[in-house]
Protein backbone atom coordinates (compact mmCIF):
# COMPACT_ATOMS: atom_id res chain seq x y z
CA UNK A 1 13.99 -38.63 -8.81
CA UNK A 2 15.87 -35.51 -6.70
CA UNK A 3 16.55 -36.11 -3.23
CA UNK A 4 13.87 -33.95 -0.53
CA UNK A 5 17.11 -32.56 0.79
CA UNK A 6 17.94 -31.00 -2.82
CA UNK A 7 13.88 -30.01 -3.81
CA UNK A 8 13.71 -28.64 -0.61
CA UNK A 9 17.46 -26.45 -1.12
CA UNK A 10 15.85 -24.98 -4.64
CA UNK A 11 12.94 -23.80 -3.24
CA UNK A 12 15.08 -22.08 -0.63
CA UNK A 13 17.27 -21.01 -2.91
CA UNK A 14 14.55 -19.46 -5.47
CA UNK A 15 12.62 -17.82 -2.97
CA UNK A 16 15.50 -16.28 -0.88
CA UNK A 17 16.54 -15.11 -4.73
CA UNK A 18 12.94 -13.25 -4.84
CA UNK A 19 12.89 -11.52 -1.54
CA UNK A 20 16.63 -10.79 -2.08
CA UNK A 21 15.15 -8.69 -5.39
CA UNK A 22 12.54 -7.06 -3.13
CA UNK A 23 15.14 -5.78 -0.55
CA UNK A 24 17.31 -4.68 -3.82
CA UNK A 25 14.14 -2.66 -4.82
CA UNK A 26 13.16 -1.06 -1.48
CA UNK A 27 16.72 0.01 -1.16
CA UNK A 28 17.37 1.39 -4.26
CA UNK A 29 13.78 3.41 -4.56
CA UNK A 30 12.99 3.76 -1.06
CA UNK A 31 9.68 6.32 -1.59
CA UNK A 32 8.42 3.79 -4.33
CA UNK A 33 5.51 0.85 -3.81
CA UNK A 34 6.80 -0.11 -0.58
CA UNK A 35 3.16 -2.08 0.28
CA UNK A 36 3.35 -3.67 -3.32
CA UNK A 37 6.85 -4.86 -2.13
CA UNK A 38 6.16 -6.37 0.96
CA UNK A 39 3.61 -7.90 -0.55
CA UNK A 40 5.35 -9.80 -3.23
CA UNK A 41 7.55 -10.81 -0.16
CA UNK A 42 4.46 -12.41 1.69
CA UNK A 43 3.23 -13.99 -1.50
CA UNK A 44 6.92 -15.94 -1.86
CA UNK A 45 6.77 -17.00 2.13
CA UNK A 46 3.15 -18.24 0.72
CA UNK A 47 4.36 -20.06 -1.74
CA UNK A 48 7.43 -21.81 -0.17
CA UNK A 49 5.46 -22.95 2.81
CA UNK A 50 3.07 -24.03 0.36
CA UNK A 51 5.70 -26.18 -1.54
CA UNK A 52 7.24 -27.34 1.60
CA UNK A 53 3.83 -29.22 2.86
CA UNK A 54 3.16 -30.23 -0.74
CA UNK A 55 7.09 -31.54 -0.50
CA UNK A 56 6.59 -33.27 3.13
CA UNK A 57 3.34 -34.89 2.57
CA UNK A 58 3.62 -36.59 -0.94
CA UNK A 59 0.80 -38.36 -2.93
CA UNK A 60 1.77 -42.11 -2.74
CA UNK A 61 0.57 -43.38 -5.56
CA UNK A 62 2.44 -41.24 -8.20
CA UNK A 63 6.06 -39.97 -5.92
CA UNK A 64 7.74 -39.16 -9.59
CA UNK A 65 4.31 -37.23 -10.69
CA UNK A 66 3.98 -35.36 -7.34
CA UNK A 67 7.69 -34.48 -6.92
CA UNK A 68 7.44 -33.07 -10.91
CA UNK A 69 4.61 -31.06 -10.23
CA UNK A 70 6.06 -29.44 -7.43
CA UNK A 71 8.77 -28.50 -9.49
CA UNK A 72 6.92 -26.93 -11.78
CA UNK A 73 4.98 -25.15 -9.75
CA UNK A 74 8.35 -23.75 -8.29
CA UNK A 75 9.18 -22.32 -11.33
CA UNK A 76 5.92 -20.72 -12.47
CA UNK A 77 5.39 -19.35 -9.02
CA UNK A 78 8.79 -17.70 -8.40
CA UNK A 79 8.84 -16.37 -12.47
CA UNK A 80 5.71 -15.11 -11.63
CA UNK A 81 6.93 -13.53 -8.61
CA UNK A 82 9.72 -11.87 -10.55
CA UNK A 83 7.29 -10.68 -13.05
CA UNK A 84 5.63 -8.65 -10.25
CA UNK A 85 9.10 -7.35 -9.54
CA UNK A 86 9.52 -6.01 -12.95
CA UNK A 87 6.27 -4.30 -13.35
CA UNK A 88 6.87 -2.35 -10.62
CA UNK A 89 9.88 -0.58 -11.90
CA UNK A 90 8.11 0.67 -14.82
């Protein structure tokens, strides 16, 4: 099993990567979906202090389980973050 200090540096990491994206867009389209923007940037804060209680306050019975799901959850939630991303450039 990862380390708390690493799960917690990877959801840093990926959500940092997501607003990062979001700044890249405002800046490069400034008169386009600004309020769809900032929005996607709320939804990752959402969903990293989601993950972080989920990651502070495990299930005891099943650590490995927990820890797994979290991950996984991670990954769907920031992809679909990035998703929302893309559609907006079309």
């Amino acid at each position: 099993m990862a380390s708390l200090k690493i799960i917690k540096k990877d959801i840093d990491y990926l959500i940092s990567e997501v607003v990062s994206d979001c700044w890249t867009f405002l800046y490069i389209n400034p008169d386009k979906k600004a309020e769809d923007v900032v929005e996607i940037i709320n939804d990752s804060i959402k969903l990293r202090n989601e993950l972080f209680a989920r990651v502070n306050n495990p299930d005891k019975k099943s650590m490995k389980a927990h820890y797994k799901a979290i991950n996984q959850d991670l990954l769907t939630g920031v992809d679909a973050l990035f998703q929302r991303i893309s559609q907006l450039t079309k």
